[in-house]
C-alpha atoms as a PDB file:
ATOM      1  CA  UNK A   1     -10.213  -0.769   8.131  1.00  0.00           C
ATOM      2  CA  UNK A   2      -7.677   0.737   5.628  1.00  0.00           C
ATOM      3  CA  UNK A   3      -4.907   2.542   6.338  1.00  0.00           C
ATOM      4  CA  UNK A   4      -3.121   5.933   4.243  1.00  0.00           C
ATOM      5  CA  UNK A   5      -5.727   8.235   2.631  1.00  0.00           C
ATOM      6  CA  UNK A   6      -8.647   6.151   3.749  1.00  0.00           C
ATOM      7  CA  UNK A   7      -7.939   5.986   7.013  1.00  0.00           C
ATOM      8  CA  UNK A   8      -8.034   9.778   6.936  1.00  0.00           C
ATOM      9  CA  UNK A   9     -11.467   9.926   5.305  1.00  0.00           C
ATOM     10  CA  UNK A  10     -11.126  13.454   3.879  1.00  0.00           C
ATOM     11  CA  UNK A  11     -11.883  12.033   0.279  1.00  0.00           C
ATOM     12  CA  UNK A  12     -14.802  10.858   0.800  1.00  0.00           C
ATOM     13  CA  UNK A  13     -16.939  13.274  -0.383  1.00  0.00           C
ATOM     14  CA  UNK A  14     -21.006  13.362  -0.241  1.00  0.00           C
ATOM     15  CA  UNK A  15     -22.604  11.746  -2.424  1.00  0.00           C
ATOM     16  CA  UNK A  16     -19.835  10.436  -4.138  1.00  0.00           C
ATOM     17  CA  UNK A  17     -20.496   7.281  -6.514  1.00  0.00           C
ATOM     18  CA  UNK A  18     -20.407   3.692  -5.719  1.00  0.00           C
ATOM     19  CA  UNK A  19     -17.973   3.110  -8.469  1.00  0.00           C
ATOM     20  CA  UNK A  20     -14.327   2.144  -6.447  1.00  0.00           C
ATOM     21  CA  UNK A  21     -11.652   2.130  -6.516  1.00  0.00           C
ATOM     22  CA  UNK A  22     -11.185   6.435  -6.145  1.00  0.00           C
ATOM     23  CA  UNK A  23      -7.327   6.330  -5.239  1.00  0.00           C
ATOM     24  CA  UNK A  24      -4.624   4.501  -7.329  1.00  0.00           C
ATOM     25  CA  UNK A  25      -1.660   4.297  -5.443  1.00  0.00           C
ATOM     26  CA  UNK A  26       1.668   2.682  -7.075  1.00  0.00           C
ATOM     27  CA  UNK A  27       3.957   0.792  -4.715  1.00  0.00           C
ATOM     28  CA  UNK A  28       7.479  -0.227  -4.395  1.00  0.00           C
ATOM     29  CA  UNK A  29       8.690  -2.726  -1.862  1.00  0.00           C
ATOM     30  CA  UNK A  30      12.187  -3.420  -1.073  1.00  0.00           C
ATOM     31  CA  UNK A  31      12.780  -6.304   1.037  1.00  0.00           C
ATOM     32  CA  UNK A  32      15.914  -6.028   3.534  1.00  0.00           C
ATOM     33  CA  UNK A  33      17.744  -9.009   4.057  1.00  0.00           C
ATOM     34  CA  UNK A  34      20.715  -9.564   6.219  1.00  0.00           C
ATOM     35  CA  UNK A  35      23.701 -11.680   5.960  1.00  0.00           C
ATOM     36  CA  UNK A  36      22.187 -14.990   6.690  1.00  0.00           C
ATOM     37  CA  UNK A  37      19.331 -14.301   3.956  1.00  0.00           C
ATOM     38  CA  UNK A  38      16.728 -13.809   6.876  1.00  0.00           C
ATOM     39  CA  UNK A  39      14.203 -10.743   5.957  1.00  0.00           C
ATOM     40  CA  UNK A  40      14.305  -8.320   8.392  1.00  0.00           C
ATOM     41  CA  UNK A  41      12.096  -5.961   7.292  1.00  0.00           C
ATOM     42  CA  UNK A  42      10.187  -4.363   4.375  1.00  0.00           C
ATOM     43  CA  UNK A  43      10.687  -0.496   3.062  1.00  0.00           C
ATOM     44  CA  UNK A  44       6.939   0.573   1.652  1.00  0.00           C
ATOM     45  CA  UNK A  45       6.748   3.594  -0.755  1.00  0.00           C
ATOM     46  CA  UNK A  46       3.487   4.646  -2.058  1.00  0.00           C
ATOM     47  CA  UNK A  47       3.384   6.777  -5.021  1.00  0.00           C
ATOM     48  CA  UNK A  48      -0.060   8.434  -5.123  1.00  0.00           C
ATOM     49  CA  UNK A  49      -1.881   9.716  -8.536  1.00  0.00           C
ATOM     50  CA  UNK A  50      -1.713  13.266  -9.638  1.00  0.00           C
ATOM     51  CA  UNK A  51      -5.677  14.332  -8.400  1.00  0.00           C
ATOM     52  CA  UNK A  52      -5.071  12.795  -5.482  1.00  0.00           C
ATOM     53  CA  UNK A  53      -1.288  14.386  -4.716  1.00  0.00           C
ATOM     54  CA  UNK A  54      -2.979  17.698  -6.047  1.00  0.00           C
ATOM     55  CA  UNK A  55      -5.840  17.715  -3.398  1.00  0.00           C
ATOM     56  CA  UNK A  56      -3.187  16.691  -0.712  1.00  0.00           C
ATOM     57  CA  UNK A  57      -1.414  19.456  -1.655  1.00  0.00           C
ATOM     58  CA  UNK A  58      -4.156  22.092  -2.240  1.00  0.00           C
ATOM     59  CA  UNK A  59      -6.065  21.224   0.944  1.00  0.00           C
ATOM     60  CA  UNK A  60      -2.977  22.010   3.117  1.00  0.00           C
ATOM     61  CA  UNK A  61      -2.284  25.027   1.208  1.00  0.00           C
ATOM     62  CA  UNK A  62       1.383  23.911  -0.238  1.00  0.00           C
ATOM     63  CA  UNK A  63       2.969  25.113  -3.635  1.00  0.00           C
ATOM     64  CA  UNK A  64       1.348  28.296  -3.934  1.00  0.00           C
ATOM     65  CA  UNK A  65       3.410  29.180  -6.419  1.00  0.00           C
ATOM     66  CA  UNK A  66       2.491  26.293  -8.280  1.00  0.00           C
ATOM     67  CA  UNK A  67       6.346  25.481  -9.120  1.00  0.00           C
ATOM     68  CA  UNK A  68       5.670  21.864  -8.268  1.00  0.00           C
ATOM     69  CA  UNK A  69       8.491  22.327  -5.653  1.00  0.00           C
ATOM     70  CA  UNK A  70       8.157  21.794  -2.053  1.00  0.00           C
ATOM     71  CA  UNK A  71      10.357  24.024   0.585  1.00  0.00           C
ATOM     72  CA  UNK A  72      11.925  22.386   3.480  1.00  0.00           C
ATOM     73  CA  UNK A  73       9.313  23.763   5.432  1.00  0.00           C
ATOM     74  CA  UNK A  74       6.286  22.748   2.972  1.00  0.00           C
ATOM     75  CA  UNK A  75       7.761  19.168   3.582  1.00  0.00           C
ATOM     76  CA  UNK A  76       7.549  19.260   7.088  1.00  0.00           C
ATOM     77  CA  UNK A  77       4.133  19.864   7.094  1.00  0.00           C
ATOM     78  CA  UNK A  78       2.648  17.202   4.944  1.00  0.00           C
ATOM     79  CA  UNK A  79       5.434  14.952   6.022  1.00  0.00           C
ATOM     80  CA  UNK A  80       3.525  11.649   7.670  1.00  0.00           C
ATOM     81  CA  UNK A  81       0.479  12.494   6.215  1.00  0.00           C
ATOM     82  CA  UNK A  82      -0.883   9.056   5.372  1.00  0.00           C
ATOM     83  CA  UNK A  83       0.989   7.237   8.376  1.00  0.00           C
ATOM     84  CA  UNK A  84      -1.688   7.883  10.679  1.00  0.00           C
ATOM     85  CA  UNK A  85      -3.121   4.679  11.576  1.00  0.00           C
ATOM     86  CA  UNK A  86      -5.533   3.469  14.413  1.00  0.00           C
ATOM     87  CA  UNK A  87      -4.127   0.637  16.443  1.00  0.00           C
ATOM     88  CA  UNK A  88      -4.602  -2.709  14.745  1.00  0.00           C
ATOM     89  CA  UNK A  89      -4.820  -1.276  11.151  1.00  0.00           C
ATOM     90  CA  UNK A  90      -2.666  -3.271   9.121  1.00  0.00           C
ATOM     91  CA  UNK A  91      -1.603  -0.026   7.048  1.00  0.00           C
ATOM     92  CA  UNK A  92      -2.818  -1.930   3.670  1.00  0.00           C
ATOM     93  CA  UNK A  93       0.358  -4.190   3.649  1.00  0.00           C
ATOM     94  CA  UNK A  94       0.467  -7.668   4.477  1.00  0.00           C
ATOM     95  CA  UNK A  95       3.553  -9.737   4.869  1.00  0.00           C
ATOM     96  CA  UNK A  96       3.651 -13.429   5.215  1.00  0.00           C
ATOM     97  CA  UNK A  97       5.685 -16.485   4.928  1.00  0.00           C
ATOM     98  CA  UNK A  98       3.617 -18.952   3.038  1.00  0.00           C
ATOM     99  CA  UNK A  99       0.135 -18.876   4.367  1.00  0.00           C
ATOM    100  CA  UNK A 100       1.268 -17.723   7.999  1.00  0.00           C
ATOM    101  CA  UNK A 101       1.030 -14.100   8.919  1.00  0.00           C
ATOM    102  CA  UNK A 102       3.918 -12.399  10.416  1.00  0.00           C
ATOM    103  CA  UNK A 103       4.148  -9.721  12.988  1.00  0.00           C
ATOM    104  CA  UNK A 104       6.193  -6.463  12.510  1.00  0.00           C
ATOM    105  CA  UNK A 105       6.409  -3.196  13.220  1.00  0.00           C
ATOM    106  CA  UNK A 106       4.035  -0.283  12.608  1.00  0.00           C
ATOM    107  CA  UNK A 107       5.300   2.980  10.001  1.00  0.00           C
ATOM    108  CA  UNK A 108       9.168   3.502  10.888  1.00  0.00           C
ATOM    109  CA  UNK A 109      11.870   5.977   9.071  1.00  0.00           C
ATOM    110  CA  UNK A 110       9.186   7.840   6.864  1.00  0.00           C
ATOM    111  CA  UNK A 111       9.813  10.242   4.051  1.00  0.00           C
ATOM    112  CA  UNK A 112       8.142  12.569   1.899  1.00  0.00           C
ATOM    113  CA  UNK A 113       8.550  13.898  -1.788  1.00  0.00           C
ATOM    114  CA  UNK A 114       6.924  15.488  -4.342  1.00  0.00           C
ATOM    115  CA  UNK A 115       7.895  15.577  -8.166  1.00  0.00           C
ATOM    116  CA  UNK A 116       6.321  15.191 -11.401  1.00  0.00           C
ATOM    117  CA  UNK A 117       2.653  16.423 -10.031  1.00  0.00           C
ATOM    118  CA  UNK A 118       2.764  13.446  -7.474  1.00  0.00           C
ATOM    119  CA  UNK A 119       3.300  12.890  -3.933  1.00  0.00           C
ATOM    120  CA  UNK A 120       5.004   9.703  -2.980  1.00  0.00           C
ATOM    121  CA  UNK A 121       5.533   9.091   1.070  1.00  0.00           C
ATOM    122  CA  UNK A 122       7.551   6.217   2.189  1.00  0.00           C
ATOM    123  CA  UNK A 123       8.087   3.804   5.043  1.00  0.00           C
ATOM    124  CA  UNK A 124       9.647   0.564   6.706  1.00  0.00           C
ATOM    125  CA  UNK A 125       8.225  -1.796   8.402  1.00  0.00           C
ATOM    126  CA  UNK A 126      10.172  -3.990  10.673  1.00  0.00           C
ATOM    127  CA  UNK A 127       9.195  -7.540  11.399  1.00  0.00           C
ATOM    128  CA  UNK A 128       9.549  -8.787  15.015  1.00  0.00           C
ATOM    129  CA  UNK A 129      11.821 -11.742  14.592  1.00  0.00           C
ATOM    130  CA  UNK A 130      13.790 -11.973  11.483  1.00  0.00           C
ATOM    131  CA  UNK A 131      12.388 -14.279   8.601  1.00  0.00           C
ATOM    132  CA  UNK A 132      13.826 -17.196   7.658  1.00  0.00           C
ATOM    133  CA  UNK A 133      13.485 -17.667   3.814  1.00  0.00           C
ATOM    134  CA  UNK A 134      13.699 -21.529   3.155  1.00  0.00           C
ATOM    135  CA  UNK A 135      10.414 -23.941   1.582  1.00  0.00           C
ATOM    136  CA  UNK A 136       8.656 -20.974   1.657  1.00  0.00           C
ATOM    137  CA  UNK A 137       8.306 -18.207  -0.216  1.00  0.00           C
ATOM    138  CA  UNK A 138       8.202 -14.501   1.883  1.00  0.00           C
ATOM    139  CA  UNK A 139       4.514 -13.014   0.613  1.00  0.00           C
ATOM    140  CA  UNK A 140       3.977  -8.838   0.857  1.00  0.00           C
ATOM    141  CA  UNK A 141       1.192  -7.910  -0.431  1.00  0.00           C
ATOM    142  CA  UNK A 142      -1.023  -4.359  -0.858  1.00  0.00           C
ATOM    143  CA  UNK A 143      -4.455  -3.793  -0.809  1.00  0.00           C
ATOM    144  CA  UNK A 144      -6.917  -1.971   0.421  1.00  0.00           C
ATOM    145  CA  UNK A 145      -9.640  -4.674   2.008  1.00  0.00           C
ATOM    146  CA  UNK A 146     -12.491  -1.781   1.049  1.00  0.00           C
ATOM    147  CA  UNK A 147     -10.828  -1.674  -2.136  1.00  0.00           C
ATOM    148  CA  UNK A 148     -11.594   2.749  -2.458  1.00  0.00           C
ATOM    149  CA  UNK A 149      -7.936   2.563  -2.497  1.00  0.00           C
ATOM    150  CA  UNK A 150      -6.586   0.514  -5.501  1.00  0.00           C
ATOM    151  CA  UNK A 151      -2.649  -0.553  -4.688  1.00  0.00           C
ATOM    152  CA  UNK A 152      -0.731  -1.592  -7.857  1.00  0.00           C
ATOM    153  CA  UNK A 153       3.293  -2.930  -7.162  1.00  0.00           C
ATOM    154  CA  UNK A 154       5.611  -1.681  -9.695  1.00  0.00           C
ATOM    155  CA  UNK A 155       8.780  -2.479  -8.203  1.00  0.00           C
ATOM    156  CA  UNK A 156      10.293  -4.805  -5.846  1.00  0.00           C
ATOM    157  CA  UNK A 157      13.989  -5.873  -4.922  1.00  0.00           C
ATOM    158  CA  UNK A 158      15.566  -7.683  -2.394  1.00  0.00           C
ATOM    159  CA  UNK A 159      17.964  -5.668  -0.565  1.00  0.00           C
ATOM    160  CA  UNK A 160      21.328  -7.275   1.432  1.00  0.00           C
ATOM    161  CA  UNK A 161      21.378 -11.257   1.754  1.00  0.00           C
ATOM    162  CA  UNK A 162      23.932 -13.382  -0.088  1.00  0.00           C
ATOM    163  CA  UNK A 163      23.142 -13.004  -3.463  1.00  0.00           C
ATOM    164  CA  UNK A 164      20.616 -15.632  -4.132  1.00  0.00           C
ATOM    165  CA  UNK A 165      17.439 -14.394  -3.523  1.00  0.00           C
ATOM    166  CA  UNK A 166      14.851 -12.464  -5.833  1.00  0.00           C
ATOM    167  CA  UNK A 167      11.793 -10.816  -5.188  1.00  0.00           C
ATOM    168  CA  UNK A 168       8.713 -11.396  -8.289  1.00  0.00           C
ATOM    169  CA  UNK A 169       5.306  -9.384  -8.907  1.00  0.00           C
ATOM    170  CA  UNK A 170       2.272 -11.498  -8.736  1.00  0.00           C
ATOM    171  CA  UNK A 171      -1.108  -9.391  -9.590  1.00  0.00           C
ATOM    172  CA  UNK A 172      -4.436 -11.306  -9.986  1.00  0.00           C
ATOM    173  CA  UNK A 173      -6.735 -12.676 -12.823  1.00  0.00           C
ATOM    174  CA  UNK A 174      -8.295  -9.262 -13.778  1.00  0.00           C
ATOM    175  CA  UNK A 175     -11.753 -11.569 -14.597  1.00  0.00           C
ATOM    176  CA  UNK A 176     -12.128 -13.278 -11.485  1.00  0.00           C
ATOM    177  CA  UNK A 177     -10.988 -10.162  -8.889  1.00  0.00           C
ATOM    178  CA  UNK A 178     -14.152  -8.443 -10.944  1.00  0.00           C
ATOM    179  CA  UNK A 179     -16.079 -11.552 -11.069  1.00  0.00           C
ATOM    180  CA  UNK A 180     -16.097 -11.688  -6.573  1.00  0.00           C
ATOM    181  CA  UNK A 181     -16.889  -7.923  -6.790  1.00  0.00           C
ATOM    182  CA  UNK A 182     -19.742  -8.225  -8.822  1.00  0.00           C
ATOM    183  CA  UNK A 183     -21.039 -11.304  -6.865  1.00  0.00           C
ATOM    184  CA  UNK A 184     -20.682  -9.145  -3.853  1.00  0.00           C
ATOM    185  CA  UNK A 185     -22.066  -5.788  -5.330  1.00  0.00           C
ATOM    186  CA  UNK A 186     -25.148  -8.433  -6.297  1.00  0.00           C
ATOM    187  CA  UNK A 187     -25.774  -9.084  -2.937  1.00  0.00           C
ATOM    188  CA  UNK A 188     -26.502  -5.969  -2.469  1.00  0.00           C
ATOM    189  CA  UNK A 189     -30.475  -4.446  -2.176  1.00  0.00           C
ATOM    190  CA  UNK A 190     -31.972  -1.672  -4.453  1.00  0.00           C
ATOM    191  CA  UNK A 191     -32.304   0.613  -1.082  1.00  0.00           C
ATOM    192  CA  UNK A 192     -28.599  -0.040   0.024  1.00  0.00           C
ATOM    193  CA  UNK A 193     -25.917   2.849   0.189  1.00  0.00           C
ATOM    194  CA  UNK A 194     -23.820   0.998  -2.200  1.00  0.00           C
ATOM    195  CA  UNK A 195     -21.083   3.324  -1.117  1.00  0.00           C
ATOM    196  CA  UNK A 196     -21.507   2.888   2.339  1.00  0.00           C
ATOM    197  CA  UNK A 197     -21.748  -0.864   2.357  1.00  0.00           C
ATOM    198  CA  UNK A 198     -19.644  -1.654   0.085  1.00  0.00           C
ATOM    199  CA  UNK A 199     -18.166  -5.157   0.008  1.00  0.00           C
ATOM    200  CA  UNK A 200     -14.689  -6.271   1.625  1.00  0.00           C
ATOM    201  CA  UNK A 201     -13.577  -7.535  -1.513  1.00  0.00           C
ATOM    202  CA  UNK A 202     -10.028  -5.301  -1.593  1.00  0.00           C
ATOM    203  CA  UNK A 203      -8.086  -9.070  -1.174  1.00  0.00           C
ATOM    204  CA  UNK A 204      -9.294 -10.189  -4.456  1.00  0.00           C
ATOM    205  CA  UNK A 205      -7.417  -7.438  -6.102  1.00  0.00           C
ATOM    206  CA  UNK A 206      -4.118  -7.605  -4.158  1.00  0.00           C
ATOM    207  CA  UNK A 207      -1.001  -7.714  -6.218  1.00  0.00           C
ATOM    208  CA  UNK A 208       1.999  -8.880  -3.939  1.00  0.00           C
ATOM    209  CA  UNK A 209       5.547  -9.396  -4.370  1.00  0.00           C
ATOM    210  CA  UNK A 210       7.057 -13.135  -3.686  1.00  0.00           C
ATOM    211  CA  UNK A 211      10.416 -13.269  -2.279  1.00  0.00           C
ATOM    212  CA  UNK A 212      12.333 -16.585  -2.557  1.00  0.00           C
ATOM    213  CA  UNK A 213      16.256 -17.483  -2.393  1.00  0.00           C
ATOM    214  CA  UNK A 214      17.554 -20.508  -4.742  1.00  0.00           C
ATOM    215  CA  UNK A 215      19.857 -22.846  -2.928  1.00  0.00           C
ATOM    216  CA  UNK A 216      23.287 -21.612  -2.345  1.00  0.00           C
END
């Protein structure tokens, strides 16, 4: 299952085409480290496109005056809007240290602005035993495993630590993430509800950040 917008399944409309991904959502990722270089944790902010943030916005009924300015008030009520995830979604972020997945928390400390036309939310997410950051690279990565919401990460820095670590954007052969959704879509029949049944194949697009720390 996804997590943010999908999970709240108000986009998807009747009828709507087979075609994904329908969100684009840019991400930042700032990975907290603390004095020993061990990652503690991971702050998430998802910036989301302007038809999107405009139907977020219109459907609850916020900036009527069209100012592109949100009152106090206005921000309270769309505050946490895509942080409403079923137990055991992985809210569309993955964290790992090599291979290995870690555990951490669910959607902690989250925020909510709007400028420019677009809504960006953000969150951290806490893992349960801090990281150590040695052979192996730290891995976050964002995607949507439906793939109706397309992640791309735009920024990420490594917060705290000694000084030696760095955090680098990874984002996949554009050919062969297209090349396992076609082979998927393919396996598809004539009669299927391509949008209903459409293929897992969200992983094969993930971009992800890789956070590593050079010897001190």
């Amino acid at each position: 299952m996804r997590a943010g917008l999908a999970v709240l399944g108000w986009l998807m409309a009747a009828g709507a085409a087979a075609a994904h991904p329908h969100v684009f959502v840019d991400t930042g990722l700032e990975i907290l480290l603390d004095d020993q270089n061990r990652a503690t944790g991971v702050r998430i902010s998802w910036t989301y496109d302007d038809l999107t943030s405009l139907q977020l916005i219109a459907d609850r009924g916020l900036d009527e005056d069209f100012d592109g300015v949100l009152t106090p008030a206005e921000e309270a009520a769309i505050l946490g809007f895509d942080m409403a995830w079923p137990p055991g979604v992985a809210g569309d972020t993955y964290a790992l240290l090599g291979e290995t997945p870690l555990d951490w928390s669910g959607p902690q400390e989250v925020t909510v602005a709007y400028a420019d036309a677009k809504l960006t939310s953000s969150h951290l997410r806490r893992f349960a035993q801090p990281v150590d950051l040695g052979a192996q690279p730290l891995i976050v990565q964002a995607y949507d495993t439906s793939y109706y919401t397309a992640y791309a990460v735009v920024r990420a820095v490594v917060s705290g630590g000694q000084g030696n670590c760095s955090a680098e954007i990874f984002a996949p052969e554009a050919s062969d993430a297209n090349e396992v959704l076609r082979a998927a879509m393919a396996e598809l029949s004539p009669t299927d509800d391509a949008e209903a049944l459409f293929p897992a194949v969200g992983a094969a697009f993930a971009e992800e950040a890789r956070v590593t720390c050079a010897a001190p």
